[in-house]
C-alpha atoms as a PDB file:
ATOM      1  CA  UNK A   1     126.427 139.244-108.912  1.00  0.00           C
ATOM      2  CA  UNK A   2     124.583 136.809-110.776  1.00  0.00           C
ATOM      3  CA  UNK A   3     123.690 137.491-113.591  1.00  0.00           C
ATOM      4  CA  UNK A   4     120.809 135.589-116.588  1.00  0.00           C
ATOM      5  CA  UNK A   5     121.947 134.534-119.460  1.00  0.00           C
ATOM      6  CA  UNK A   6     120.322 133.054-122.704  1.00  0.00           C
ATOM      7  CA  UNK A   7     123.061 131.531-124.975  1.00  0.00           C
ATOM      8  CA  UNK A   8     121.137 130.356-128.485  1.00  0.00           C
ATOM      9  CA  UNK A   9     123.446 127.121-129.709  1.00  0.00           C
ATOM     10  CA  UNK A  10     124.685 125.957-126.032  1.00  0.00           C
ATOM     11  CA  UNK A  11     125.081 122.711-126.570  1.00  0.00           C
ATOM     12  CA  UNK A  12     128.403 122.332-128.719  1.00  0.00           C
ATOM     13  CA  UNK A  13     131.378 124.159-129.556  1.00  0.00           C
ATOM     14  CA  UNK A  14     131.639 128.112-128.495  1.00  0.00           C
ATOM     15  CA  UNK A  15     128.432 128.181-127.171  1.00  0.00           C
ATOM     16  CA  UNK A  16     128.930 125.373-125.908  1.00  0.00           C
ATOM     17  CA  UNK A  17     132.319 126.461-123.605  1.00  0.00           C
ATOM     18  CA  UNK A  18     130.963 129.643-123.551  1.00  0.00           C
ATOM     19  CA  UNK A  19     127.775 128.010-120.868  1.00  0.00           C
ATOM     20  CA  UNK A  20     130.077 126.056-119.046  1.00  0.00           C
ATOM     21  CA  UNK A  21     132.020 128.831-118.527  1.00  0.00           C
ATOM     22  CA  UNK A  22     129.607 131.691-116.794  1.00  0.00           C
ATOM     23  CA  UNK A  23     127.960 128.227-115.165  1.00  0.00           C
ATOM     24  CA  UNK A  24     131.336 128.059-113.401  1.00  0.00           C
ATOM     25  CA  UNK A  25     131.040 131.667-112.833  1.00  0.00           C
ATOM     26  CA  UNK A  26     127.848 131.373-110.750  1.00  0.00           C
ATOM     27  CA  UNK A  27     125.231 132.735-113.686  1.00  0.00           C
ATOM     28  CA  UNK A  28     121.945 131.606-114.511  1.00  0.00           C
ATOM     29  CA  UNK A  29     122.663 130.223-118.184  1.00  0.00           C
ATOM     30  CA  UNK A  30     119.330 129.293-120.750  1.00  0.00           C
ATOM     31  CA  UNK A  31     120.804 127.317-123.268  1.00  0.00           C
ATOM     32  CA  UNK A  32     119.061 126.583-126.746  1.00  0.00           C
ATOM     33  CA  UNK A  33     119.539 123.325-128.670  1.00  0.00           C
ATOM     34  CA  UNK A  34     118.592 122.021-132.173  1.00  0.00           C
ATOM     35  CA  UNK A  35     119.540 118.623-132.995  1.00  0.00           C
ATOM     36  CA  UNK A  36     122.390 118.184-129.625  1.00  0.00           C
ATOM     37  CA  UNK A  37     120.270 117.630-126.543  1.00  0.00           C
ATOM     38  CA  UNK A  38     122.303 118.401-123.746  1.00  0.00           C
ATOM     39  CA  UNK A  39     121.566 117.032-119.995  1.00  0.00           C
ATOM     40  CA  UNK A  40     120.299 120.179-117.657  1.00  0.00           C
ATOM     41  CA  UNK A  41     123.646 121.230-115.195  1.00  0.00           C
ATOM     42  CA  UNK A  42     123.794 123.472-112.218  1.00  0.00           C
ATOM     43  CA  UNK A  43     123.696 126.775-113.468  1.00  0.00           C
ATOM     44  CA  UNK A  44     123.049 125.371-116.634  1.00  0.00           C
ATOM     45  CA  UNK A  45     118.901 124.465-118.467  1.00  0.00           C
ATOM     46  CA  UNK A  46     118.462 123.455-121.720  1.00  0.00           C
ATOM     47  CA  UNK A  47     114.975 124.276-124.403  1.00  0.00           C
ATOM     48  CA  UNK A  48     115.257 122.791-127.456  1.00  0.00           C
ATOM     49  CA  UNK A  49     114.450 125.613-130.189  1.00  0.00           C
ATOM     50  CA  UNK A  50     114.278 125.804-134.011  1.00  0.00           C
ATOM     51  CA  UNK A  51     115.889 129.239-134.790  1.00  0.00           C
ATOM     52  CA  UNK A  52     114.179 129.638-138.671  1.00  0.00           C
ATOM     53  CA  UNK A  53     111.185 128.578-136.973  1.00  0.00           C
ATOM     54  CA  UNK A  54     108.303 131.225-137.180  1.00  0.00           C
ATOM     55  CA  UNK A  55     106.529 132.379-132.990  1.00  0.00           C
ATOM     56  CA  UNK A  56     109.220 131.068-130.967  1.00  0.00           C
ATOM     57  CA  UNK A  57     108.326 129.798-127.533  1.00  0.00           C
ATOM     58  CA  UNK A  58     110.791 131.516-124.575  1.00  0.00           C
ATOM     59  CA  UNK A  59     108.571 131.304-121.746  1.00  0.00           C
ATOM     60  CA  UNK A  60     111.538 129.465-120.227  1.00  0.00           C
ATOM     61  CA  UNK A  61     113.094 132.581-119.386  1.00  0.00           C
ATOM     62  CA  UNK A  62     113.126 134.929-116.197  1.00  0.00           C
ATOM     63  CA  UNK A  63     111.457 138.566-116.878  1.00  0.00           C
ATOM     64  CA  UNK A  64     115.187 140.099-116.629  1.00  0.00           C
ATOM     65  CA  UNK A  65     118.030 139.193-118.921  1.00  0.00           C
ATOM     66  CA  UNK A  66     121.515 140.306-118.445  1.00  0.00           C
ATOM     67  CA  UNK A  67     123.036 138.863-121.509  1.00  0.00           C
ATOM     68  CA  UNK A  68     122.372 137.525-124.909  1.00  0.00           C
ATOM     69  CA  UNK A  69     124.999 135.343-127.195  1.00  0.00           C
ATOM     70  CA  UNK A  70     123.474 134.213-130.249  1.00  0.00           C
ATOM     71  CA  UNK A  71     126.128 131.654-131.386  1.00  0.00           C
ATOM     72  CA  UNK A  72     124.080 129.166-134.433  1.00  0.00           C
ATOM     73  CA  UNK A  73     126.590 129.549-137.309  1.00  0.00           C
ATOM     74  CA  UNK A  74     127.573 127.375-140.629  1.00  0.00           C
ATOM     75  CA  UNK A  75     130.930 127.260-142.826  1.00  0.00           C
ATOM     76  CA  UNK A  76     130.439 126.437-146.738  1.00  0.00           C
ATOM     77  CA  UNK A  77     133.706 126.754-148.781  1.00  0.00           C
ATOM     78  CA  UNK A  78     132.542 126.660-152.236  1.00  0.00           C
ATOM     79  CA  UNK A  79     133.238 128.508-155.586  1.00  0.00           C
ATOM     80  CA  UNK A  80     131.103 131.385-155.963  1.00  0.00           C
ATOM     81  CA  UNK A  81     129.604 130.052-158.751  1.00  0.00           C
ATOM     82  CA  UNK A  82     128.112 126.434-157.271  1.00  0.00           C
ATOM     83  CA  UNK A  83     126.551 128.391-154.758  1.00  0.00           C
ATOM     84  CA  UNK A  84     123.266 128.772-155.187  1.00  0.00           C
ATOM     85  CA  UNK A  85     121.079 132.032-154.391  1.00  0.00           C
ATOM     86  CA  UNK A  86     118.687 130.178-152.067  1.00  0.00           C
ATOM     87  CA  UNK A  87     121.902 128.666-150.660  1.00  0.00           C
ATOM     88  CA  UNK A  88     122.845 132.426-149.804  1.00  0.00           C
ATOM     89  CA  UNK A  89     119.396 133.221-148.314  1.00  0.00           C
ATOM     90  CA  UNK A  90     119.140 129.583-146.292  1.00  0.00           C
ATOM     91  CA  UNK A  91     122.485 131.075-144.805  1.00  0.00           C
ATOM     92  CA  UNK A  92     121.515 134.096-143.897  1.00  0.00           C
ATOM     93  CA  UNK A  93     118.083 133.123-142.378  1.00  0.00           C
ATOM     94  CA  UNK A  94     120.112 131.002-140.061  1.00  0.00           C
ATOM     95  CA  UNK A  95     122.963 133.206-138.782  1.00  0.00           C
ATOM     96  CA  UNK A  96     121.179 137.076-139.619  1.00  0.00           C
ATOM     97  CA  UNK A  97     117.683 136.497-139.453  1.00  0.00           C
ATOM     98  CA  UNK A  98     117.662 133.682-136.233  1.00  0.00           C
ATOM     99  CA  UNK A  99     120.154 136.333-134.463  1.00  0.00           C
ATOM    100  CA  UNK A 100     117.038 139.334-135.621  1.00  0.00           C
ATOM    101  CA  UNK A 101     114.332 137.985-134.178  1.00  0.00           C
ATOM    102  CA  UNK A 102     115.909 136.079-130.726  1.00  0.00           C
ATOM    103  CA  UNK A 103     117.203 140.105-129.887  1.00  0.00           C
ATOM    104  CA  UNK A 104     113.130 141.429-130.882  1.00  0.00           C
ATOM    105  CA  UNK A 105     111.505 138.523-128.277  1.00  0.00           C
ATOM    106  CA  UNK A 106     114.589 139.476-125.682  1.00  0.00           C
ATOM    107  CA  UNK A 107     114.803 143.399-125.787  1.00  0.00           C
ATOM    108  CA  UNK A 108     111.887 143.505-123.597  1.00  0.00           C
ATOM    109  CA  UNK A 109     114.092 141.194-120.826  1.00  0.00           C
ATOM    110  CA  UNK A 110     117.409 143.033-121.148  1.00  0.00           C
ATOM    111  CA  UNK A 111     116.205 146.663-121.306  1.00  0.00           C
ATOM    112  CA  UNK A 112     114.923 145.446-117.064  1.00  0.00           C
ATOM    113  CA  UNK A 113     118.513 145.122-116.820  1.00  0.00           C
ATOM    114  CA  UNK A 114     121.318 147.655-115.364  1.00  0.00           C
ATOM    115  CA  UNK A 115     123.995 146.558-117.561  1.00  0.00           C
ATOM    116  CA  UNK A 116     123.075 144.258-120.435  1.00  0.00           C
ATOM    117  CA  UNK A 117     125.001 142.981-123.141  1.00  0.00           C
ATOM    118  CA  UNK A 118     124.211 141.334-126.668  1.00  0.00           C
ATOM    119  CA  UNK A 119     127.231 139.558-127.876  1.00  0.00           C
ATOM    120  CA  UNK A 120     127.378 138.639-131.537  1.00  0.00           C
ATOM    121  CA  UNK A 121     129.800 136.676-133.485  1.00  0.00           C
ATOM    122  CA  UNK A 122     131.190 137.028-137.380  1.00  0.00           C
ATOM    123  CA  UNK A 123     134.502 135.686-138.924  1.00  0.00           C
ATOM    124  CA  UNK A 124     137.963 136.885-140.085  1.00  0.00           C
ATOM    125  CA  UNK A 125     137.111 137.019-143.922  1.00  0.00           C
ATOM    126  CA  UNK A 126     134.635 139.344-143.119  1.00  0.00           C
ATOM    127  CA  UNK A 127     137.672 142.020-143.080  1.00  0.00           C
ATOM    128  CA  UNK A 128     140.399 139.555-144.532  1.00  0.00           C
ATOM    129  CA  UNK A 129     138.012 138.769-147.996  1.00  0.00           C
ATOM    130  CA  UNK A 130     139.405 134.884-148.644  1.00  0.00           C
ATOM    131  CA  UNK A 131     138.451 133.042-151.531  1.00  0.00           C
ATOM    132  CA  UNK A 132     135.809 130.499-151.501  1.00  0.00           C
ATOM    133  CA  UNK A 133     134.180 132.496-148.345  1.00  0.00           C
ATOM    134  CA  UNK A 134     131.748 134.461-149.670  1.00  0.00           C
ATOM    135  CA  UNK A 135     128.954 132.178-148.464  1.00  0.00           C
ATOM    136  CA  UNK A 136     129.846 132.835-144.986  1.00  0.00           C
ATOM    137  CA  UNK A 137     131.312 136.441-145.638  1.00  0.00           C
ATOM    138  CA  UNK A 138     127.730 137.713-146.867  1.00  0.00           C
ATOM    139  CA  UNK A 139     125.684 136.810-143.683  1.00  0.00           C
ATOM    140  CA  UNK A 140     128.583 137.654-141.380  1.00  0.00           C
ATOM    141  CA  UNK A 141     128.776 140.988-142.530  1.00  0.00           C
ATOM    142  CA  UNK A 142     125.578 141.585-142.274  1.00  0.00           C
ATOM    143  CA  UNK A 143     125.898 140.284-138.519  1.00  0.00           C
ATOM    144  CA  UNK A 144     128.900 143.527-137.759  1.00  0.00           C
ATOM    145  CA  UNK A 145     126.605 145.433-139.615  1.00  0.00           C
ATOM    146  CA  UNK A 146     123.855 144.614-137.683  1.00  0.00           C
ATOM    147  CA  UNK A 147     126.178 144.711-134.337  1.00  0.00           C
ATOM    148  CA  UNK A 148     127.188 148.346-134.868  1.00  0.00           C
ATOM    149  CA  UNK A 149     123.881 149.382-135.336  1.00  0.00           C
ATOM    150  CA  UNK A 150     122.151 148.240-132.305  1.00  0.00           C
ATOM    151  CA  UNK A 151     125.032 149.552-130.298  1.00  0.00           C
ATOM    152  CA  UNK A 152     124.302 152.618-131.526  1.00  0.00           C
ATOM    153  CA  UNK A 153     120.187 152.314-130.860  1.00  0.00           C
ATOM    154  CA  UNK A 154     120.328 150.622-127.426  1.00  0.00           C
ATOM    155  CA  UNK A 155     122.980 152.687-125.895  1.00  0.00           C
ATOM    156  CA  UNK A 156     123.502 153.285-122.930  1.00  0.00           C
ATOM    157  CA  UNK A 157     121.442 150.454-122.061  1.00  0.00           C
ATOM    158  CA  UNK A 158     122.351 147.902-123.928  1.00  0.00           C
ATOM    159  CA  UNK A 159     125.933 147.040-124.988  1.00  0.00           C
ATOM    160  CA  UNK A 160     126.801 144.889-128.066  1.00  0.00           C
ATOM    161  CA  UNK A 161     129.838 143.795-129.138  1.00  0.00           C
ATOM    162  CA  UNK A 162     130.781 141.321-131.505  1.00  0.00           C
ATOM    163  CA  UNK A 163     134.080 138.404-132.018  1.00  0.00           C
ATOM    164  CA  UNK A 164     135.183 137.446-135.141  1.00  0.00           C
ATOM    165  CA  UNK A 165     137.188 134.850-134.776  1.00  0.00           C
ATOM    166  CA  UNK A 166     139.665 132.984-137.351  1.00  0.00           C
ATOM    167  CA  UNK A 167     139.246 129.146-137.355  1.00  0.00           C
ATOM    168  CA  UNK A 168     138.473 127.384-134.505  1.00  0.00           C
ATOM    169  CA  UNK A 169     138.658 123.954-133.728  1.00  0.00           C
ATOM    170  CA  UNK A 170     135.242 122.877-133.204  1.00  0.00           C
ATOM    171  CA  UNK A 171     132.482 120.307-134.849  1.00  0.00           C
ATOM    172  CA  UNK A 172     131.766 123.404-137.389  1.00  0.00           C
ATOM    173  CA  UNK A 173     134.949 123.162-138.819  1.00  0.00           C
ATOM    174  CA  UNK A 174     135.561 119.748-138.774  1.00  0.00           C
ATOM    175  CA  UNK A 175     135.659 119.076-142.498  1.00  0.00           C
ATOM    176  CA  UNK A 176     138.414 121.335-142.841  1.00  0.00           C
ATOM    177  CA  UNK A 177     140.284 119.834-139.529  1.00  0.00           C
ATOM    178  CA  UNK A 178     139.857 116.270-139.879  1.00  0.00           C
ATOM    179  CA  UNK A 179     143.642 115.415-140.104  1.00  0.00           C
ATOM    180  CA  UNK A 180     146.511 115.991-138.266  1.00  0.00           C
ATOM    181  CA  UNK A 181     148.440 117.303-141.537  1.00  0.00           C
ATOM    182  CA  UNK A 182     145.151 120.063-141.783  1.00  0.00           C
ATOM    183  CA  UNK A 183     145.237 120.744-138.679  1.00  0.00           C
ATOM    184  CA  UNK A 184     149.469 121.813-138.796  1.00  0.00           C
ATOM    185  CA  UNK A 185     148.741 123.506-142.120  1.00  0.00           C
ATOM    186  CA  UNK A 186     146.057 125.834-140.861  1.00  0.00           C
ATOM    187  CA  UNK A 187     148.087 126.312-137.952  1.00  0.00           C
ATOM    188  CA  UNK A 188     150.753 127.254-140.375  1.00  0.00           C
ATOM    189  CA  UNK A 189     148.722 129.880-141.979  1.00  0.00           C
ATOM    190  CA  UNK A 190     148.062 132.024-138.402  1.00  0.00           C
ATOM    191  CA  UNK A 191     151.152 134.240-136.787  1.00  0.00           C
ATOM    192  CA  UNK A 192     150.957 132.260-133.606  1.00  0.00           C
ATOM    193  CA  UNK A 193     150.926 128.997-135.408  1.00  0.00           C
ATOM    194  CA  UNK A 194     147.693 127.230-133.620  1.00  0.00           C
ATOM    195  CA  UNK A 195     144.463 126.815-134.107  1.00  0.00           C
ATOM    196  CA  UNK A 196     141.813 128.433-131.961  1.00  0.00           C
ATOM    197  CA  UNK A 197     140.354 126.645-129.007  1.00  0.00           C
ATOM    198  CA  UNK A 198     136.977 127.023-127.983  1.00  0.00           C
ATOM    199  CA  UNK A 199     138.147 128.365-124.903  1.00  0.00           C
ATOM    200  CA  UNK A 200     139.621 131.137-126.452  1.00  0.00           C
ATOM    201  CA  UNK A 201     136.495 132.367-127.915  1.00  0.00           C
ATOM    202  CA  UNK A 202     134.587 131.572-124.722  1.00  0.00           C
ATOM    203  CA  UNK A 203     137.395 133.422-122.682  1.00  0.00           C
ATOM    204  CA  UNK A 204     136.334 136.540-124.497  1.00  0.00           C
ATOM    205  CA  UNK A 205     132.723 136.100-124.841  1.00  0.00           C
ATOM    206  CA  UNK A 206     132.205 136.070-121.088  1.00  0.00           C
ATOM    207  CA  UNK A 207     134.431 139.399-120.363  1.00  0.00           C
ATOM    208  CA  UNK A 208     131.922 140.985-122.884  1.00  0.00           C
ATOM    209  CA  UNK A 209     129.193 139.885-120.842  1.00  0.00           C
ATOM    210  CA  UNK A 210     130.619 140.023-117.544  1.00  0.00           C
ATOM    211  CA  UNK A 211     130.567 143.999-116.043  1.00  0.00           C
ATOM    212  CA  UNK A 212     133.866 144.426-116.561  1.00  0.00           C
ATOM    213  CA  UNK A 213     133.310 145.265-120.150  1.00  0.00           C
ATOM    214  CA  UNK A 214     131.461 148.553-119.206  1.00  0.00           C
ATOM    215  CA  UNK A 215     132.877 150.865-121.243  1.00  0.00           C
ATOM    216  CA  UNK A 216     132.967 148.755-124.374  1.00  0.00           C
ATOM    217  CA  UNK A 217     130.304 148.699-127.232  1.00  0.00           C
ATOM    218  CA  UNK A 218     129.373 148.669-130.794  1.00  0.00           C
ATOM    219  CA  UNK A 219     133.372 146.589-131.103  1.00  0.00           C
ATOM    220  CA  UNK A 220     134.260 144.086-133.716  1.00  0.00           C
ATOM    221  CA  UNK A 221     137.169 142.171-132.077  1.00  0.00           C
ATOM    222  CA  UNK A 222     139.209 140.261-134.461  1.00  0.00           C
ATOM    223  CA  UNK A 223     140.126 136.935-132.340  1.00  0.00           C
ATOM    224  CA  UNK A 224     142.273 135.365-134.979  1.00  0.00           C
ATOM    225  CA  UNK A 225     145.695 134.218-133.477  1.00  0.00           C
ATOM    226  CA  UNK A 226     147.013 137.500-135.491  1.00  0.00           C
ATOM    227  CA  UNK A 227     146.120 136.320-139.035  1.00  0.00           C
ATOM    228  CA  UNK A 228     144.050 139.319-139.532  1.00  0.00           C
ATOM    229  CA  UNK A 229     146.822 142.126-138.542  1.00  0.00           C
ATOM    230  CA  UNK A 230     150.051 140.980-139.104  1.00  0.00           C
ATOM    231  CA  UNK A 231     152.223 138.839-140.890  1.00  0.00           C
ATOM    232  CA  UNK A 232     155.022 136.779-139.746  1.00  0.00           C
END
């Protein structure tokens, strides 16, 4: 069954893969973009939207939603102490706030739906705590804070489910991937010895949208090539 879609930052990296991917499926996807305009597809339209921007415009979408990914996201590795407090805040508009109020405009949409799901994404030092993180580690938090909660409110309507993934080679993370001797060494660092792959991510973004993740809600699922369990 097909299925409509709105995947807030489709047009690079997991949300990127993640469109192309339920496009290929035979969904309806609604991508948002920022500064990456990306040509419409089959399957696949594009609306260019500011997420800290104040009475968003989606009349682009259908009255029903089935699913909601909410992918905008930045990485800052910086001493605790050259981080500034607005720095923090700027952060957490983006990833917590942006992810707030695109749910608030699309709860009317997805509660028309049977089965809809809200996935959510945070980051391995959420639960691992790594040094020089605690930019990202604040607002990503706050996200499988915020994940757990509306699992618990929307139930059984609504499912929501959240990935936190360990690094993943994509334009976020290219500062810390730009060579092949950082790419091996953060390879290096994860049990299975490679870097994550936006297909990875996408692979389990669209089983948490797709029905056969039914019985699943209110989940934080570490996607980390087994850096966050076990050590080898």
């Amino acid at each position: 069954m097909q299925k409509n879609i709105l995947i807030v930052g489709a047009s690079s990296g997991i949300g990127r893969q993640t469109a192309l991917q339920l496009a290929e499926e035979g969904h309806r996807v609604y991508g948002t973009f920022n500064n990456h305009e990306c040509p419409n597809t089959q399957n696949i339209s594009y609306h260019k939207m500011n997420v800290l921007a104040d009475n968003q415009d989606f009349g682009f979408l259908p009255e029903q939603l089935d699913g909601l990914l909410y992918c905008p996201g930045s990485i800052s590795l910086r001493p605790f102490g050259r981080i500034k407090p607005e720095e923090f805040a700027a952060d957490f508009q983006l990833q917590v706030l942006g992810a707030v109020k695109t749910i608030q405009v699309a709860l009317p949409m997805l509660k028309k739906s049977e089965n809809a799901s809200i996935v959510l994404f945070s980051t391995v030092a959420v639960q691992l705590g790594l040094g020089f993180h605690s930019q990202v580690a604040v607002s990503k938090g706050a996200i499988e804070g915020l994940c757990r909660s509306l699992a618990a409110e929307f139930a059984p309507k609504i499912r929501v489910n959240c990935i936190a993934p360990s690094l993943t080679d994509t334009a976020l993370a290219a500062n810390l991937l730009n060579s092949a001797e950082k790419k091996e060494a953060n390879a290096q660092r994860h049990p299975l010895k490679k870097i994550g792959q936006p297909e990875d991510i996408a692979n389990l973004a669209c089983f948490l949208i797709s029905d056969k993740s039914g019985w699943m809600t209110g989940q934080i699922l570490h996607l980390d090539g087994g850096i966050g369990s076990i050590r080898s």
